[in-house]
N, C-alpha and C. Protein backbone atom coordinates (compact mmCIF):
# COMPACT_ATOMS: atom_id res chain seq x y z
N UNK A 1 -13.57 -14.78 -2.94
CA UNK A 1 -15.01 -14.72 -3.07
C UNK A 1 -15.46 -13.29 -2.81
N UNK A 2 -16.72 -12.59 -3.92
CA UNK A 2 -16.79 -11.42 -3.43
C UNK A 2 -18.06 -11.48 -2.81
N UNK A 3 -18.58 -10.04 -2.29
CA UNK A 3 -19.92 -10.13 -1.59
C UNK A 3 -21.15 -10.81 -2.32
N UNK A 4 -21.21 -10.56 -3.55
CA UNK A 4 -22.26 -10.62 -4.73
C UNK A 4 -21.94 -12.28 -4.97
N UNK A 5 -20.99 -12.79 -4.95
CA UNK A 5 -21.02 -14.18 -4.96
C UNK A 5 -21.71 -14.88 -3.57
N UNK A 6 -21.70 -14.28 -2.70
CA UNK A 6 -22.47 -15.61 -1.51
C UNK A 6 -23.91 -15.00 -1.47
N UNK A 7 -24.31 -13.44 -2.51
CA UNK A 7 -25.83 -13.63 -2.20
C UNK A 7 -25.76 -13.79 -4.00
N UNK A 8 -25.78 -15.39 -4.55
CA UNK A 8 -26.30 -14.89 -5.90
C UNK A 8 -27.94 -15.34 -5.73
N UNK A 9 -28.85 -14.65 -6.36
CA UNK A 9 -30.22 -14.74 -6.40
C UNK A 9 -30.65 -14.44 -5.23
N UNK A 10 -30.24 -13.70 -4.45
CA UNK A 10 -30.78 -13.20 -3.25
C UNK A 10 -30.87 -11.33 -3.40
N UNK A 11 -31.41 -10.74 -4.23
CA UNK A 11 -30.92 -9.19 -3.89
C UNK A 11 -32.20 -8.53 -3.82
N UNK A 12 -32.96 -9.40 -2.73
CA UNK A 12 -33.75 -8.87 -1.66
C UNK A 12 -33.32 -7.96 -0.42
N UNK A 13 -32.00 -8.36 -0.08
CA UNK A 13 -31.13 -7.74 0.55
C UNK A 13 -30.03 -6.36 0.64
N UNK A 14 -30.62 -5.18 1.02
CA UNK A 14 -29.13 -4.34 0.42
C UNK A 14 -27.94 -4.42 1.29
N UNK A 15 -27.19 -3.52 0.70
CA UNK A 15 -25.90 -4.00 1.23
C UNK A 15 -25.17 -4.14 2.06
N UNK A 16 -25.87 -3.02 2.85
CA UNK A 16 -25.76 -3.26 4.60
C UNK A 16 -26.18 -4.34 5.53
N UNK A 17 -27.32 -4.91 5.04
CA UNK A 17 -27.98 -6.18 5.19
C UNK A 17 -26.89 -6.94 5.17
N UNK A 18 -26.63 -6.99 3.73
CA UNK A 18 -25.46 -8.42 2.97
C UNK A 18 -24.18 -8.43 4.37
N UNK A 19 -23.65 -7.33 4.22
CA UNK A 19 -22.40 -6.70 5.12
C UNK A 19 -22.44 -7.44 6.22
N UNK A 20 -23.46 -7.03 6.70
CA UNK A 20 -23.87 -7.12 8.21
C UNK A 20 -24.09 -8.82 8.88
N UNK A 21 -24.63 -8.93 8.12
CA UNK A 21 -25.11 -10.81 7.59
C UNK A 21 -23.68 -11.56 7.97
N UNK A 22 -22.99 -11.38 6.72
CA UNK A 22 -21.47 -11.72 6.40
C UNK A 22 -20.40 -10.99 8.23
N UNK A 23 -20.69 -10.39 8.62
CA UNK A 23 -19.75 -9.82 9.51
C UNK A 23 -19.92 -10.48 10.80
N UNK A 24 -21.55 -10.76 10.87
CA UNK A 24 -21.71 -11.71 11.66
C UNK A 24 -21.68 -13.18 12.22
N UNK A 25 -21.55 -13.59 10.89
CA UNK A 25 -20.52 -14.97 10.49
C UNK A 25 -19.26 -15.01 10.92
N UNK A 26 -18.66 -14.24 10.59
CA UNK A 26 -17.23 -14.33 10.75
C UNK A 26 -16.94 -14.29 12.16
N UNK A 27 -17.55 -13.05 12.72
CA UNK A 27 -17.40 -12.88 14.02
C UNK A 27 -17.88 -14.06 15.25
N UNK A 28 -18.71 -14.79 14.88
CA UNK A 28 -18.94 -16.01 15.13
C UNK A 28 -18.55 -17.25 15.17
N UNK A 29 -17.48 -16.87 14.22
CA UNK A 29 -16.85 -18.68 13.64
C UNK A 29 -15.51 -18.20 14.02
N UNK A 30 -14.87 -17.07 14.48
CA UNK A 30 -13.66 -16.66 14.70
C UNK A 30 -13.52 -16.32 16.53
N UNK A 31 -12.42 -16.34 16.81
CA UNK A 31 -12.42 -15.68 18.41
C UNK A 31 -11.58 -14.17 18.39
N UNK A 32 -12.37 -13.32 18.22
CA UNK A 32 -11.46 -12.18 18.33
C UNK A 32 -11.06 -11.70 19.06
N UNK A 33 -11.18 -12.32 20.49
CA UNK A 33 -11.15 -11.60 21.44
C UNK A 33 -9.33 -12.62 22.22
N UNK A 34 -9.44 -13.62 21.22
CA UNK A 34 -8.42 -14.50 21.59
C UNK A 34 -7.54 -14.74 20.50
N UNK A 35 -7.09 -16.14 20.25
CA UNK A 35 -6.18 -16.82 19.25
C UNK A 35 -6.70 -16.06 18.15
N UNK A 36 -7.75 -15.51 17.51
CA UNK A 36 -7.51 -14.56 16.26
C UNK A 36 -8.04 -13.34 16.39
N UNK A 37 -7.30 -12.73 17.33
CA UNK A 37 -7.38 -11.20 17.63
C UNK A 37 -6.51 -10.61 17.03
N UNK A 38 -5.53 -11.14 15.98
CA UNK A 38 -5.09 -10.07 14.63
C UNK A 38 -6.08 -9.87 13.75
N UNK A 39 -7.23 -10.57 13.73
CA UNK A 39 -8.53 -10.19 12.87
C UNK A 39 -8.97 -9.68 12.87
N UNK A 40 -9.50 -8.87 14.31
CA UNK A 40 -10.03 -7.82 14.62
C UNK A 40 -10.44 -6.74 13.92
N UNK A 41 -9.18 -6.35 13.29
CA UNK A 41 -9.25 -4.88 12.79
C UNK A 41 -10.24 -5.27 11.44
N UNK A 42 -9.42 -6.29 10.81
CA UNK A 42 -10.07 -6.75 9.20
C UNK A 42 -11.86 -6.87 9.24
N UNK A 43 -12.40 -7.75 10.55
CA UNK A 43 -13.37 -7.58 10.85
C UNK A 43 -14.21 -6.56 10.49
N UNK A 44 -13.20 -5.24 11.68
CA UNK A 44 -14.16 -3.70 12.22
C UNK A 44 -13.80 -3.20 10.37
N UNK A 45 -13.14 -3.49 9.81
CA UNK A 45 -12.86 -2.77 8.29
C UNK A 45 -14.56 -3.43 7.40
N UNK A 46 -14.38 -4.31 7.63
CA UNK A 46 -15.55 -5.25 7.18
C UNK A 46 -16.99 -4.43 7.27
N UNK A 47 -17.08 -4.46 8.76
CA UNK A 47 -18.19 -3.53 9.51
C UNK A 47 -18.61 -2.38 9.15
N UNK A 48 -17.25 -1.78 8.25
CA UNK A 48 -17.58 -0.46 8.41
C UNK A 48 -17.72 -0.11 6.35
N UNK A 49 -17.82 -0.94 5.59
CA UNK A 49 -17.45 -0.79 4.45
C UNK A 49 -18.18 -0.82 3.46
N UNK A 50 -18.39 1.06 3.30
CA UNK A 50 -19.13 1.82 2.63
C UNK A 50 -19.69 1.17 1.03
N UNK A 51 -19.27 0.08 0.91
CA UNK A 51 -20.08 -0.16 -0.59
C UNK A 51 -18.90 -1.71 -1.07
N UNK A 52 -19.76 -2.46 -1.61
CA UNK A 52 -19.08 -3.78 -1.97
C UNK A 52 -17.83 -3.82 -2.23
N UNK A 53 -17.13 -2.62 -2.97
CA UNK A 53 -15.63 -2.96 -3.06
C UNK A 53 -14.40 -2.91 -2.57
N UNK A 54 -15.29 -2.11 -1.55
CA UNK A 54 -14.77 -1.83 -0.10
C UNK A 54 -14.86 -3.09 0.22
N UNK A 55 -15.96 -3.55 0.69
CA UNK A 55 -15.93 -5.11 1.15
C UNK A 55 -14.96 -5.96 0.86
N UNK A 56 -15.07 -5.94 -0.87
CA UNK A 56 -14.49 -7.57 -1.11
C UNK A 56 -13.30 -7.32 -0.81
N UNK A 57 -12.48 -5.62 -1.29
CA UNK A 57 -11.16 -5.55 -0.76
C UNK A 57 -10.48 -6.57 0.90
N UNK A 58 -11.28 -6.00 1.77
CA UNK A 58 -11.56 -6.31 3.47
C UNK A 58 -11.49 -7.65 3.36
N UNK A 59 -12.53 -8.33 2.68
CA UNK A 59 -13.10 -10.08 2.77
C UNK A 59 -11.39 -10.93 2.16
N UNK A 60 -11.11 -10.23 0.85
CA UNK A 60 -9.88 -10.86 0.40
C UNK A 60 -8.96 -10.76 1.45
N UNK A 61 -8.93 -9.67 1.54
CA UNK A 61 -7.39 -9.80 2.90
C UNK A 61 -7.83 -10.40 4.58
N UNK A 62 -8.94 -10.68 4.86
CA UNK A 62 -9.44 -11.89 5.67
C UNK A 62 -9.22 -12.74 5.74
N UNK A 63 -9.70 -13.63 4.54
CA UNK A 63 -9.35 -14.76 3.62
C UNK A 63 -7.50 -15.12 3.90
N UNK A 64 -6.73 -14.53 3.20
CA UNK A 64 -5.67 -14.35 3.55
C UNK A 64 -4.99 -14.63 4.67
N UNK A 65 -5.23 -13.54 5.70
CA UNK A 65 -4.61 -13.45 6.98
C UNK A 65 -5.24 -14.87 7.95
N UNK A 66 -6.52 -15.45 7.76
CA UNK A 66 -6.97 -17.05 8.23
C UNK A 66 -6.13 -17.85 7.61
N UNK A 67 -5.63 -17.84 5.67
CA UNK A 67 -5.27 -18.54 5.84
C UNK A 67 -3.67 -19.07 6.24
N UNK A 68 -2.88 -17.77 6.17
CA UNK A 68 -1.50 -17.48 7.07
C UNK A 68 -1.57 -18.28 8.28
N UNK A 69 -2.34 -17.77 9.14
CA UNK A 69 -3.12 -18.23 10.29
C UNK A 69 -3.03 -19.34 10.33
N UNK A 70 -3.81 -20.52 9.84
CA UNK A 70 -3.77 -21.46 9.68
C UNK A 70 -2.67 -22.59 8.67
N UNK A 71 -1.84 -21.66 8.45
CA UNK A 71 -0.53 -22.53 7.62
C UNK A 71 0.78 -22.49 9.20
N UNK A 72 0.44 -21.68 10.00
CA UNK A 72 1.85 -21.27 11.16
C UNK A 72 2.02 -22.46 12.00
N UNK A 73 3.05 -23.16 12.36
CA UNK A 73 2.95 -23.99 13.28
C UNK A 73 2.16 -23.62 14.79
N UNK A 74 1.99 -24.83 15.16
CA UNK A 74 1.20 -24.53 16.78
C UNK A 74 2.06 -24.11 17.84
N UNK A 75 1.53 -23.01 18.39
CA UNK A 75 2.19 -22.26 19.55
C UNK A 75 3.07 -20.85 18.70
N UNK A 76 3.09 -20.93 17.33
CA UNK A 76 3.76 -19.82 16.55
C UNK A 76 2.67 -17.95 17.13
């Protein structure tokens, strides 16, 4: 999913907005400070990412590394 897909009909918003919006989600629904503190970085990449394709790059390999994450057995 890229940035421009979760705001369609919304581009009341620029992109730092969008970014920021989206970073705060994640950071919310994730524990970075715990069990997904390999996210961290992908997060602060997130945070920091100068223009959408920067983003979606960041968001895809997020996506990814949750869902690794969530394929590993428990206690892995």
């Amino acid at each position: 999913m890229m940035l421009a897909d979760m705001y369609v009909d919304q581009d009341t918003q620029t992109f730092e907005q969008r970014r920021d919006e989206v970073v705060a989600i994640v950071s919310s629904a994730t524990d970075l400070a715990g069990v997904d503190r390999g996210l961290s970085d992908i997060v602060a990449r997130l945070g920091i990412a100068a223009d959408e394709s920067e983003f979606d790059q960041a968001f895809g390999q997020l996506v990814v590394a949750i869902q690794d994450t969530a394929l590993q057995p428990a206690g892995a």
